[in-house]
Protein backbone atom coordinates (compact mmCIF):
# COMPACT_ATOMS: atom_id res chain seq x y z
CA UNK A 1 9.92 13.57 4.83
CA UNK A 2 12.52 12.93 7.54
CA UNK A 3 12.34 9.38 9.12
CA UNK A 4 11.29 9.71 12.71
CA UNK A 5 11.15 6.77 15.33
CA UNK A 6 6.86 7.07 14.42
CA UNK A 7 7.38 7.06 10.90
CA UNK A 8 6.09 3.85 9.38
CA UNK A 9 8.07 2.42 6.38
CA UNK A 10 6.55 2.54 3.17
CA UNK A 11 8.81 3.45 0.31
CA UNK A 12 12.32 3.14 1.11
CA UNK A 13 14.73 6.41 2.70
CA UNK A 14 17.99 6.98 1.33
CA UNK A 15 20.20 5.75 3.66
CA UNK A 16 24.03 5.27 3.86
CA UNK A 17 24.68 2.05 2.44
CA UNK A 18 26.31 -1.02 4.47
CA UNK A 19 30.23 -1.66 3.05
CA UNK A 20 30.86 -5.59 3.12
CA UNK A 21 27.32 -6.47 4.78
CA UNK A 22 24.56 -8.82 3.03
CA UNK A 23 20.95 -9.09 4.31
CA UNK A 24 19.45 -12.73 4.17
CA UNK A 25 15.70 -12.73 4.76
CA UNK A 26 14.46 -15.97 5.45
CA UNK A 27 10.63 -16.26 4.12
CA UNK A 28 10.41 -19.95 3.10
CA UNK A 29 7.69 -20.66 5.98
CA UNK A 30 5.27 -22.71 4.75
CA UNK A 31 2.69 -20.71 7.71
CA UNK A 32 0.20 -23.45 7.91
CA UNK A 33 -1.25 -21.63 11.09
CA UNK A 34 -2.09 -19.08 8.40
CA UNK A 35 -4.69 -21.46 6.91
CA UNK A 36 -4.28 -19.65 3.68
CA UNK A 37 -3.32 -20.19 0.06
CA UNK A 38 -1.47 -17.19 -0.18
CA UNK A 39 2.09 -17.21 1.27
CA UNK A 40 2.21 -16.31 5.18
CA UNK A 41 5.24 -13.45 4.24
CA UNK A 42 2.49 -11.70 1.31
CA UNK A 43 0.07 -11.53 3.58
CA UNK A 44 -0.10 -7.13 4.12
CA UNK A 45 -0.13 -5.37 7.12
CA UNK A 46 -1.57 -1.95 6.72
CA UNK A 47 -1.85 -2.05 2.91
CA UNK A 48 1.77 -3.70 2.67
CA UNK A 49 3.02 -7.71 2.10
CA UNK A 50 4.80 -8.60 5.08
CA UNK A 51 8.56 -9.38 3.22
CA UNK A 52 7.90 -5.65 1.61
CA UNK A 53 7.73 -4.51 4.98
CA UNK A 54 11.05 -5.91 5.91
CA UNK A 55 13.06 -5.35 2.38
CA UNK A 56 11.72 -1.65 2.66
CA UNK A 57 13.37 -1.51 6.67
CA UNK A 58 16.87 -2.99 5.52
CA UNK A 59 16.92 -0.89 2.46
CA UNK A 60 16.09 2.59 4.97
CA UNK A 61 18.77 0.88 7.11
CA UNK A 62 21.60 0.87 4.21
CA UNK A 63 21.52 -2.98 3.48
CA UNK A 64 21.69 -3.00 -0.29
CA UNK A 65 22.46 -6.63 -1.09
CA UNK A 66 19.36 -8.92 0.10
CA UNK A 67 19.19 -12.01 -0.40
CA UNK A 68 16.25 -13.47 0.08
CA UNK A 69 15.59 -17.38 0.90
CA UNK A 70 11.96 -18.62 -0.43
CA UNK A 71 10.71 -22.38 -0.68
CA UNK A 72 9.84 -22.40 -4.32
CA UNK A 73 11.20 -20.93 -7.67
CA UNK A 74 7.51 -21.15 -8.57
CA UNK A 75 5.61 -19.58 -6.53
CA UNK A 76 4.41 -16.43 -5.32
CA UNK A 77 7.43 -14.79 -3.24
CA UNK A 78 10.29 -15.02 -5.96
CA UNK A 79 8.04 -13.30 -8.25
CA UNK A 80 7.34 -10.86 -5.56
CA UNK A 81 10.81 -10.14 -4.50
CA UNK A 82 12.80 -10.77 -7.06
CA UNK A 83 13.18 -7.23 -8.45
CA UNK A 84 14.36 -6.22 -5.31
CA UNK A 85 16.51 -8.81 -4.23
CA UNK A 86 18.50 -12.04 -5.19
CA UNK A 87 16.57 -15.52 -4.44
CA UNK A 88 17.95 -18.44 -3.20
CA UNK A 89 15.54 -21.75 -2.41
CA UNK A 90 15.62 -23.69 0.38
CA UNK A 91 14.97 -27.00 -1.55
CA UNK A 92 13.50 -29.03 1.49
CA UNK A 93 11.62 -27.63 4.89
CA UNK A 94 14.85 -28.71 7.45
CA UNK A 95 14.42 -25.40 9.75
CA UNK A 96 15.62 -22.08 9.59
CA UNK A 97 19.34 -23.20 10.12
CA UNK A 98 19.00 -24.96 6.86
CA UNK A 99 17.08 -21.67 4.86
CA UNK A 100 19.99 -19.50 6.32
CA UNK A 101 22.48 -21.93 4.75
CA UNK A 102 20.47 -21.88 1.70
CA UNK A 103 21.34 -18.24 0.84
CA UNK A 104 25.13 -19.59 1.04
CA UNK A 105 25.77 -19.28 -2.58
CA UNK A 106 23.68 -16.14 -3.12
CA UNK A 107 25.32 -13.64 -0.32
CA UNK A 108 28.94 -14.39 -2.46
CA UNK A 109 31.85 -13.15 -0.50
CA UNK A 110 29.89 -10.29 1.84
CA UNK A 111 32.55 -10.67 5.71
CA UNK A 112 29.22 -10.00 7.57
CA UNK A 113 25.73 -11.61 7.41
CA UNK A 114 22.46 -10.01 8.78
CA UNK A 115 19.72 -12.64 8.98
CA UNK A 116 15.89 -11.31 9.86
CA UNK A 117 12.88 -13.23 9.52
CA UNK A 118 10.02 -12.38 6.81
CA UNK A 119 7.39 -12.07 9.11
CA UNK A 120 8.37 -9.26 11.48
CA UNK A 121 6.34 -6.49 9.93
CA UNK A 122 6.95 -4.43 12.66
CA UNK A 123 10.85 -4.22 12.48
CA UNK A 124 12.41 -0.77 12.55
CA UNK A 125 15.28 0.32 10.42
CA UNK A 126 17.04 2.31 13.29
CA UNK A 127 16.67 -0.30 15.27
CA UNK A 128 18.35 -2.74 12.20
CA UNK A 129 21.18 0.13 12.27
CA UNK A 130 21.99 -0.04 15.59
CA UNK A 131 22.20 -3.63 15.85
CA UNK A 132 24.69 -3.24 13.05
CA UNK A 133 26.89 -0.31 14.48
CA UNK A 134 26.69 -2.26 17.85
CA UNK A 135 27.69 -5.10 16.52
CA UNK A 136 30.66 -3.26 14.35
CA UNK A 137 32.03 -1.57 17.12
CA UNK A 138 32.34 -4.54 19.90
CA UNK A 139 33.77 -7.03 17.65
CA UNK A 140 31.59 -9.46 18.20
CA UNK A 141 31.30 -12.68 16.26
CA UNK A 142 27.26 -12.98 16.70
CA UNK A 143 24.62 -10.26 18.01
CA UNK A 144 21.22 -10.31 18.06
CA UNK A 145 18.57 -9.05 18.82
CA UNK A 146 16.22 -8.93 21.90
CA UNK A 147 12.62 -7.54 23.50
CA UNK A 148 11.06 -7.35 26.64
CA UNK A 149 7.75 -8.23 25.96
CA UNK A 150 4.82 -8.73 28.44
CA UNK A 151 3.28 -12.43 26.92
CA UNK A 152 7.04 -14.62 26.02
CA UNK A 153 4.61 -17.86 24.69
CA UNK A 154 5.81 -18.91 21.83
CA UNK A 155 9.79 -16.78 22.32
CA UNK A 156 12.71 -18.22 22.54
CA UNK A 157 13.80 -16.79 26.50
CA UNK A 158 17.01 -15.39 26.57
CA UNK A 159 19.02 -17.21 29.57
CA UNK A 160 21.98 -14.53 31.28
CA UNK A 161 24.52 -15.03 33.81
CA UNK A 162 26.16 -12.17 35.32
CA UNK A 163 24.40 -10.10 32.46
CA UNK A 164 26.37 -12.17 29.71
CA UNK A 165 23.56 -14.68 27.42
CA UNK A 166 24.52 -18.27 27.92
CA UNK A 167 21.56 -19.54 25.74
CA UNK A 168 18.43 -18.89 23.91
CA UNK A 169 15.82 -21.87 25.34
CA UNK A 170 12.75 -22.44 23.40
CA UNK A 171 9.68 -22.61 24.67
CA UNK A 172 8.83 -26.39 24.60
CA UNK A 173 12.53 -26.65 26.19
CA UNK A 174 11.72 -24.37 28.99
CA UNK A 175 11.14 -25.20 32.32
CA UNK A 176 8.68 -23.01 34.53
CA UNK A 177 11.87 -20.60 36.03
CA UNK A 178 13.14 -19.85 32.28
CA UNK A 179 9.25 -19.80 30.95
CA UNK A 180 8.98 -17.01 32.99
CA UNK A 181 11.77 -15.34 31.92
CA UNK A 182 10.31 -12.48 29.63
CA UNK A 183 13.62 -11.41 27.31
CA UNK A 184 13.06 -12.76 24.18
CA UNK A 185 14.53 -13.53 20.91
CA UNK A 186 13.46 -11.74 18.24
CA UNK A 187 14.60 -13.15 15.18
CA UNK A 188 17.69 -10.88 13.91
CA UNK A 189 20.92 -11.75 14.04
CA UNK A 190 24.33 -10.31 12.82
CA UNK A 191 27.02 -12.72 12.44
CA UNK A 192 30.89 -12.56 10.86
CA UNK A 193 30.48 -14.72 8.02
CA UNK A 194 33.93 -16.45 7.77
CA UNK A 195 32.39 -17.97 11.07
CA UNK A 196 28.39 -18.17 10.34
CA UNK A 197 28.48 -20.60 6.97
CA UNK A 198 30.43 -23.41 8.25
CA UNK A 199 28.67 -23.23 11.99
CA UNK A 200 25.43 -23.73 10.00
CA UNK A 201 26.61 -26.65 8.13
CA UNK A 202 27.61 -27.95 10.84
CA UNK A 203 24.92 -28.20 13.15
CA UNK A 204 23.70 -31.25 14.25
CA UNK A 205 19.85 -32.20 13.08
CA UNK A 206 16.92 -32.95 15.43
CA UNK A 207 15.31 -35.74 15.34
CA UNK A 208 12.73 -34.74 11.82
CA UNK A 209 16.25 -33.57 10.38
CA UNK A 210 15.80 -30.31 10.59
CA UNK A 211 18.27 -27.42 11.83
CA UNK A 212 17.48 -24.34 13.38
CA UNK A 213 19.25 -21.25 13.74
CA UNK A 214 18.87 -20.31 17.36
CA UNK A 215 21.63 -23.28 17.84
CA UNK A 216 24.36 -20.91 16.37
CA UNK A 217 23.92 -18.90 19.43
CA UNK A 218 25.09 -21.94 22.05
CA UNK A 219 28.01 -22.53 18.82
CA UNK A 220 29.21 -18.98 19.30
CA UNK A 221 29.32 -19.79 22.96
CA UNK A 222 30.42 -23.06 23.45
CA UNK A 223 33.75 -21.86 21.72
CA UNK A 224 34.38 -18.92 23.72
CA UNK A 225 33.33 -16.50 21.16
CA UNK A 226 31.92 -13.15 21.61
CA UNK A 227 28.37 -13.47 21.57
CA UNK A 228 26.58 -9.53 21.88
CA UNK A 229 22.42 -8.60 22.03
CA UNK A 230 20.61 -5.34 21.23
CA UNK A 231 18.10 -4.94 22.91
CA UNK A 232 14.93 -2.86 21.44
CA UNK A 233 12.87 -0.64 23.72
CA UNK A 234 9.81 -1.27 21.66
CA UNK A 235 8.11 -4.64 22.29
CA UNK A 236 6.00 -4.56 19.28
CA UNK A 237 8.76 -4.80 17.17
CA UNK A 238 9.46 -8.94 18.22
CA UNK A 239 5.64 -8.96 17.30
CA UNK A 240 5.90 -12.41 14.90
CA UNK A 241 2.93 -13.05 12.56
CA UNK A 242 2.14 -16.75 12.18
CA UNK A 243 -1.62 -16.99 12.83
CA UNK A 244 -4.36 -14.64 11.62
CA UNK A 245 -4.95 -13.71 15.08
CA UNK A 246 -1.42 -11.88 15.42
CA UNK A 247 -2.08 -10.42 11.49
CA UNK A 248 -4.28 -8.65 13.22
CA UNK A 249 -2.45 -7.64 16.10
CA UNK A 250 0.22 -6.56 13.40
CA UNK A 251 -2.38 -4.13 11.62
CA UNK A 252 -3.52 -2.19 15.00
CA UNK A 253 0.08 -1.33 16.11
CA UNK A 254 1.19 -0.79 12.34
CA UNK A 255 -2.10 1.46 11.79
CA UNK A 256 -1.56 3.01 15.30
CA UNK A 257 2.18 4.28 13.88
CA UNK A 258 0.86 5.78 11.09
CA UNK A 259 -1.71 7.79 12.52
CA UNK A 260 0.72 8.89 15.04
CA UNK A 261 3.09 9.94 12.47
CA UNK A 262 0.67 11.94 10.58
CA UNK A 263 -0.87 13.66 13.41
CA UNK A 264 2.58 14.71 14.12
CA UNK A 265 3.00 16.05 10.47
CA UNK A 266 0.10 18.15 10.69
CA UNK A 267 -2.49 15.65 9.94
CA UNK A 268 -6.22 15.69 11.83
CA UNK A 269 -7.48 12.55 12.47
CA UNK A 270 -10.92 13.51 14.79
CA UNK A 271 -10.99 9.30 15.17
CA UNK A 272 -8.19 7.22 14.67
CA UNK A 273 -9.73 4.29 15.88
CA UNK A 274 -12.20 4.00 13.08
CA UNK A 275 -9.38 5.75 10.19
CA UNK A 276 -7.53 3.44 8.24
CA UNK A 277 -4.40 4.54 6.39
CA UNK A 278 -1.94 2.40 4.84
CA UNK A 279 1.62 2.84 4.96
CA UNK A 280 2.13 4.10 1.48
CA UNK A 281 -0.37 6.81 1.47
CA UNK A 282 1.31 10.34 1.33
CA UNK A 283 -0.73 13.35 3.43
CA UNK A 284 0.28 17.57 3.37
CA UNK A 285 -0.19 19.70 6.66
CA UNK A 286 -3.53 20.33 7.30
CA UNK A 287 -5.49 17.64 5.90
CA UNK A 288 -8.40 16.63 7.79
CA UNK A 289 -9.90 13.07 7.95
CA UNK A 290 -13.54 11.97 9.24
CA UNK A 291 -14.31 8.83 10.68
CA UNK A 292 -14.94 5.39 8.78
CA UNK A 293 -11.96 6.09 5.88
CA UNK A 294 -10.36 4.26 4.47
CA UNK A 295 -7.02 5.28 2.62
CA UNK A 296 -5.30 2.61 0.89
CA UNK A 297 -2.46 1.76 -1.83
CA UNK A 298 -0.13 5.20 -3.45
CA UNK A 299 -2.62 7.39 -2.60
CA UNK A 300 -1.39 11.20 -2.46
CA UNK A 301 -3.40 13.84 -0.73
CA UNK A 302 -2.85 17.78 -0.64
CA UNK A 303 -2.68 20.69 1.85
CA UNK A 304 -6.29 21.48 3.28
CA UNK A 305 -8.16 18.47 1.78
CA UNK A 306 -11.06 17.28 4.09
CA UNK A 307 -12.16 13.63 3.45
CA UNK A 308 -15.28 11.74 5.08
CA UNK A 309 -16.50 10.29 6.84
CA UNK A 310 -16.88 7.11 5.13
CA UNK A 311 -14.82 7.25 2.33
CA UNK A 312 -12.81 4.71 0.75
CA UNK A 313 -10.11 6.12 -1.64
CA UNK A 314 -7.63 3.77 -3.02
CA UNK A 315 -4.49 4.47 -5.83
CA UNK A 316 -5.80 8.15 -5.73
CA UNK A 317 -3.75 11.73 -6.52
CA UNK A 318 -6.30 14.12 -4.95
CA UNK A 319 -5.26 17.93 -4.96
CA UNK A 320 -5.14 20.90 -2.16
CA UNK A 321 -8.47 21.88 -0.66
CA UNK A 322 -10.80 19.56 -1.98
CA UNK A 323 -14.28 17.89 0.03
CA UNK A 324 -14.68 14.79 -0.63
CA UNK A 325 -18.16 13.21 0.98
CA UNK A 326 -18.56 9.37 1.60
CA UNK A 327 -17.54 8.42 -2.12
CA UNK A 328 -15.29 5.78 -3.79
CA UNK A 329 -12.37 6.93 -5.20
CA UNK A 330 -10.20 4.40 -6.99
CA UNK A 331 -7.02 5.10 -9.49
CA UNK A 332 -8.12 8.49 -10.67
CA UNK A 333 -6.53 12.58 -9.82
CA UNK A 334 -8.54 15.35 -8.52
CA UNK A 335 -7.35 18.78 -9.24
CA UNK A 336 -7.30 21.21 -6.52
CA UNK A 337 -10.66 22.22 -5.06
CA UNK A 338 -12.90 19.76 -6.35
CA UNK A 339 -15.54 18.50 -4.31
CA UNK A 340 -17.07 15.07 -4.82
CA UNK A 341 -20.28 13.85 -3.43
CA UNK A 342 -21.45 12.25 -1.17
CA UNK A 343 -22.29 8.58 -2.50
CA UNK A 344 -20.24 9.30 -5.76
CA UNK A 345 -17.99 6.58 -7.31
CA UNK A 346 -14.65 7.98 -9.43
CA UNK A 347 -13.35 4.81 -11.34
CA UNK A 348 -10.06 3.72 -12.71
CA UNK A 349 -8.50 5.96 -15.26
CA UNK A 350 -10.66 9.71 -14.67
CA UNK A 351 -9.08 12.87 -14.36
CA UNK A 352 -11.63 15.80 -12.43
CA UNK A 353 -9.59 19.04 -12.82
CA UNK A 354 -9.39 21.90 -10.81
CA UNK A 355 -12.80 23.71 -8.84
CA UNK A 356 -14.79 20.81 -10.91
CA UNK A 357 -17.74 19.50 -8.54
CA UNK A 358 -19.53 15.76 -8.65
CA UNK A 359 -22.89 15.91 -7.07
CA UNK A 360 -24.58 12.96 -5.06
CA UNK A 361 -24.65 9.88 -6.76
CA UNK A 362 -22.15 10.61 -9.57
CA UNK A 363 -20.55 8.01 -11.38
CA UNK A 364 -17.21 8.64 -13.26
CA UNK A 365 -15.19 6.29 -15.47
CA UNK A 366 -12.26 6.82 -17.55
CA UNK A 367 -13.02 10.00 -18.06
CA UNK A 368 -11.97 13.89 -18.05
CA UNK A 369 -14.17 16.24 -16.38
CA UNK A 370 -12.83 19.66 -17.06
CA UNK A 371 -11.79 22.52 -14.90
CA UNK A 372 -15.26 24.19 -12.89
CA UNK A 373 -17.46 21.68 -14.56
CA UNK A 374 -20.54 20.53 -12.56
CA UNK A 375 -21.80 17.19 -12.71
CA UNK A 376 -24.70 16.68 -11.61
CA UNK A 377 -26.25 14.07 -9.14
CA UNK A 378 -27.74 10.31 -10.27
CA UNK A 379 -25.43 11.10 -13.41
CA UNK A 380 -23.18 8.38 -15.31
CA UNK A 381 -19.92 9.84 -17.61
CA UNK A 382 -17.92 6.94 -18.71
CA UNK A 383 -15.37 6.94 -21.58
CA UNK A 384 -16.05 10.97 -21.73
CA UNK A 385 -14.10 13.98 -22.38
CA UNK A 386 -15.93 16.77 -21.18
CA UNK A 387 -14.31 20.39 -21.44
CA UNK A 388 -14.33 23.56 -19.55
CA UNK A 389 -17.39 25.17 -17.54
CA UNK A 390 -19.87 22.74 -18.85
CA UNK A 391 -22.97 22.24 -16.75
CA UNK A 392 -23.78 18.30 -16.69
CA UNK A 393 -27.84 18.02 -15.65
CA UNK A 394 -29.12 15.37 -13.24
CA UNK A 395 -29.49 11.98 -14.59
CA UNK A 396 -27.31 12.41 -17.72
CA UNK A 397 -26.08 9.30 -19.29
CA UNK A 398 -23.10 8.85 -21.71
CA UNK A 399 -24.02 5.92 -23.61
CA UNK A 400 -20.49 4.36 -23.97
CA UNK A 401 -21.38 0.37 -24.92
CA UNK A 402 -22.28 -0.92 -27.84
CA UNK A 403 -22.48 -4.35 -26.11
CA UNK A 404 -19.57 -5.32 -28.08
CA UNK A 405 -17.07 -2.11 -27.65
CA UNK A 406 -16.52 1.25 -25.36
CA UNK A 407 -16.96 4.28 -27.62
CA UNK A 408 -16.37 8.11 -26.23
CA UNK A 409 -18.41 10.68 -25.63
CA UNK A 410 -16.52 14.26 -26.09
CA UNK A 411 -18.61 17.91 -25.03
CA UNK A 412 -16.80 20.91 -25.17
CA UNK A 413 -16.37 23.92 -23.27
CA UNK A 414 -19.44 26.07 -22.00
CA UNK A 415 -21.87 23.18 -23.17
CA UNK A 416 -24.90 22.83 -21.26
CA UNK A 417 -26.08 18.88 -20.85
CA UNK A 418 -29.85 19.10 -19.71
CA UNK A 419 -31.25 16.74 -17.29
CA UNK A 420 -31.82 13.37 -18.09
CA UNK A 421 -29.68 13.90 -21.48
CA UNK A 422 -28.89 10.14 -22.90
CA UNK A 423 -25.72 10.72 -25.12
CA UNK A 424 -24.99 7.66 -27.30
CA UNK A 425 -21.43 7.51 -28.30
CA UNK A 426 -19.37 8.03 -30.45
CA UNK A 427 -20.71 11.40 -30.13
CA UNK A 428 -19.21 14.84 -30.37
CA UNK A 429 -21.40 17.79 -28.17
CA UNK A 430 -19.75 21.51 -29.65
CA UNK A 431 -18.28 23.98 -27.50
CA UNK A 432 -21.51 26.05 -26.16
CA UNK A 433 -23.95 23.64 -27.55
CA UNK A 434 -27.23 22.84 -25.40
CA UNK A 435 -29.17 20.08 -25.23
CA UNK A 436 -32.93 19.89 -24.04
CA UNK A 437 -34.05 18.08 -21.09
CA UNK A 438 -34.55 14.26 -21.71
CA UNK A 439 -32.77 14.89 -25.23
CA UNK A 440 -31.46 11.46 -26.68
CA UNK A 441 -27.99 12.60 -28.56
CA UNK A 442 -27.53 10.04 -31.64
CA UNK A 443 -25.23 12.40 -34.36
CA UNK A 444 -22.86 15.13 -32.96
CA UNK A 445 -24.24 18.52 -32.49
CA UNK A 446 -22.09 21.68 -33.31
CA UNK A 447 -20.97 24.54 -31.23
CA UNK A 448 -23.23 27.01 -30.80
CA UNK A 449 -26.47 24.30 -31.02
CA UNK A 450 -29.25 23.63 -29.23
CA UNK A 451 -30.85 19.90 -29.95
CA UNK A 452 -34.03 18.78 -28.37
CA UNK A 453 -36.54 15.61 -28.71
CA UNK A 454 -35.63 12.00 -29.34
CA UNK A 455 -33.57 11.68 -31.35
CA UNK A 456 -32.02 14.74 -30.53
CA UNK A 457 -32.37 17.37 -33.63
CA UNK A 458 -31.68 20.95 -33.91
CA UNK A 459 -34.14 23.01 -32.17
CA UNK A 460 -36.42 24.46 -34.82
CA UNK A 461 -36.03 28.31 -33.37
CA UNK A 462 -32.08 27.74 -34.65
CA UNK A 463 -33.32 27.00 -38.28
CA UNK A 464 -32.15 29.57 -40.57
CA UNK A 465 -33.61 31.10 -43.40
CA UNK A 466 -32.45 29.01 -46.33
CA UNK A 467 -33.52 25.64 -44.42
CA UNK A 468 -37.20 27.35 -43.93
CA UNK A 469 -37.55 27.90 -47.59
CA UNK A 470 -36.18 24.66 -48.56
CA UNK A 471 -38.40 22.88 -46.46
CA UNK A 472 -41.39 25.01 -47.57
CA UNK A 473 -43.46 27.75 -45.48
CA UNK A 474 -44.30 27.16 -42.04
CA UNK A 475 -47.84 25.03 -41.27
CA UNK A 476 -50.41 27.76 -40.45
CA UNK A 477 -52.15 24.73 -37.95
């Protein structure tokens, strides 16, 4: 899959990687705003934690040594970066100036810095890369980068003179003429490091001791020093996240690139506006999807599969030319041309091979249903193995508790499973063995068998000679 400028990120691209270059992502932000327990940079944007977002745009853009600066060894975003990048901690909350500093140690003896923020989702790797190749080629001590955007509250506005930036202003520093300006700062900067580390340890702390980073930029030009911007022709991409409100704002333009990107691969969406597909979910030409689905974590999907409406499949590897109805679908593989439902639920750990079909209601756990199987609707197979061309009656139940452990149910090929069959495992159903309607399947039954009644028992037409004699003439009543 070649990246396009409407590709959205999910696992990295090769990409040429950066000689002499280290990536410092500063996600130590408490995000209060968030209201939230969970760390503002793991919150996901279309099925993807914010700082993954990021690390998975500088690794498509060549970086290969990330550091990344978190507020705590113990919690939540070491453990979720660290086997991707290095961690350093910013041991106190004294600004972003300070968390850039923090990484000091950690980026070891890289000539040029790149420092992004955690929580801009939205961030493009070409856009990374040109920053970087801009930067390269003019020499510059410090660029960074810059957007147009229609709303600035909240930016830092980008002051010019003659075209040249004398100063990034914040916005409780602005007055109404810069307020108004609407170039903003986006939060990426590339800097030469011999000149970034002591220019951060040397800036002067406001007045609750804290540092921020946007001074470097009046540092670079108080001293006469080449200061260069990039700036990006897509707005969305300064798109910050710090409340729920712009989470949200987040999902609709990062779920409005990936439906754009796979209706350019060959992908029909007939409603985007009520699909959902994260950014790690892999579609072939010619898939179709319905309205209300909902297609989350690695799912895979083949050429000529039509899913929906109202489906929700999740961790799923589901084959060419399959139908899947308004079912849940979770951590399971469908061969090719299998259809499912509608109103069926596929659970963790099942396997439905190829031309196999799951009638309404169907519920499937840990399980193998074999190659043009049928199961049939209101119908429960959990901890089952069930072969080849077997016919699965309405209402059958595999038995698989004991209330204290899961036991399996195996059937083999050509078996026929009347309706309303109750098979209490362990159990072992023989290759071409039948059961009765209702039949309640306590011992294992052998190929070739027919069992009937409750408990199940050979069906007395299949008694052979020998048994008839041993158990005496048949009743004349």
């Amino acid at each position: 899959m070649t990246p396009t400028q409407d590709q959205p990120h999910s696992t990295p691209l090769e990409a040429t990687p950066l000689e002499g270059w280290v990536a410092v992502v500063l996600a130590a932000g408490r995000g209060t705003r968030m209201r939230s327990a969970l760390p503002k940079v793991l919150h996901p944007v279309a099925g993807r934690p914010m700082v993954d977002l990021v690390l998975d745009t500088l690794a498509e853009a060549g970086c290969a040594d990330v550091v990344v600066v978190t507020a705590n060894a113990g919690d939540e975003v070491p453990r979720a970066v660290e086997a991707r990048a290095r961690v350093a901690i910013q041991d106190a909350p004294l600004g972003t100036g300070h968390a850039a500093l923090a990484a000091r140690a950690a980026a070891g003896e890289a000539s040029r810095v790149l420092i992004v923020n955690a929580d801009l989702p939205l961030l493009r790797a070409e856009t990374v890369r040109a920053l970087i190749e801009g930067h390269d080629a003019s020499d510059a001590t410090l660029t960074f980068l810059t957007a147009h955007v229609w709303d600035p509250t909240g930016y830092g506005r980008v002051v010019r003179e003659g075209g040249r930036v004398r100063a990034i202003v914040e916005q409780s520093d602005a007055d109404a003429e810069t307020a108004a300006y609407n170039e903003v700062n986006v939060g990426l900067y590339a800097a030469s490091a011999g000149w970034l580390w002591p220019t951060l340890e040397a800036l002067t702390p406001g007045p609750r001791g804290e540092r921020y980073l946007t001074d470097i930029v009046a540092r670079a030009i108080e001293a006469g020093l080449r200061v260069e911007t990039h700036t990006t022709e897509d707005p969305s991409e300064a798109q910050q996240v710090n409340t729920r409100v712009e989470l949200a704002r987040a999902e609709i333009t990062m779920r409005d690139r990936v439906h754009l990107h796979w209706m350019t691969e060959g992908v029909t969406l007939i409603d985007p506006a009520t699909t959902y597909i994260d950014v790690t979910v892999e579609l072939a030409e010619d898939t179709t999807i319905l309205p209300g689905v909902h297609l989350s974590g690695r799912t895979r999907v083949g050429r000529g599969t039509r899913i929906g409406p109202n489906a929700i499949v999740r961790d799923m590897v589901i084959g060419a030319d399959c139908e899947v109805g308004a079912s849940t679908l979770e951590g399971s593989t469908l061969g090719d041309r299998v259809s499912v439902g509608p109103y069926c639920h596929v659970r963790p750990g099942s396997t439905i091979e190829s031309d196999a079909h799951l009638g309404n209601y169907a519920e499937v756990k840990a399980s193998r249903i074999g190659a043009h199987t049928a199961v049939g609707h209101f119908s429960y197979i959990g901890d089952a193995d069930i072969g080849a061309r077997v016919n699965i009656g309405a209402g059958t139940i595999t038995a698989n508790f004991d209330g204290v452990t899961k036991h399996r149910t195996t059937v083999g090929d050509d078996a026929f499973i009347g309706s309303d069959s109750l098979l209490i495992a362990p159990v072992e159903v023989g290759a071409r063995a039948r059961t009765a309607g209702g039949s309640v399947v306590t011992r294992d039954v052998d190929a070739d068998t027919t069992v009937i009644g409750v408990p199940a028992r050979p069906h007395p037409a299949e008694h052979d000679d020998t048994s008839q004699k041993e158990d005496g003439p048949p009743s004349r009543a």
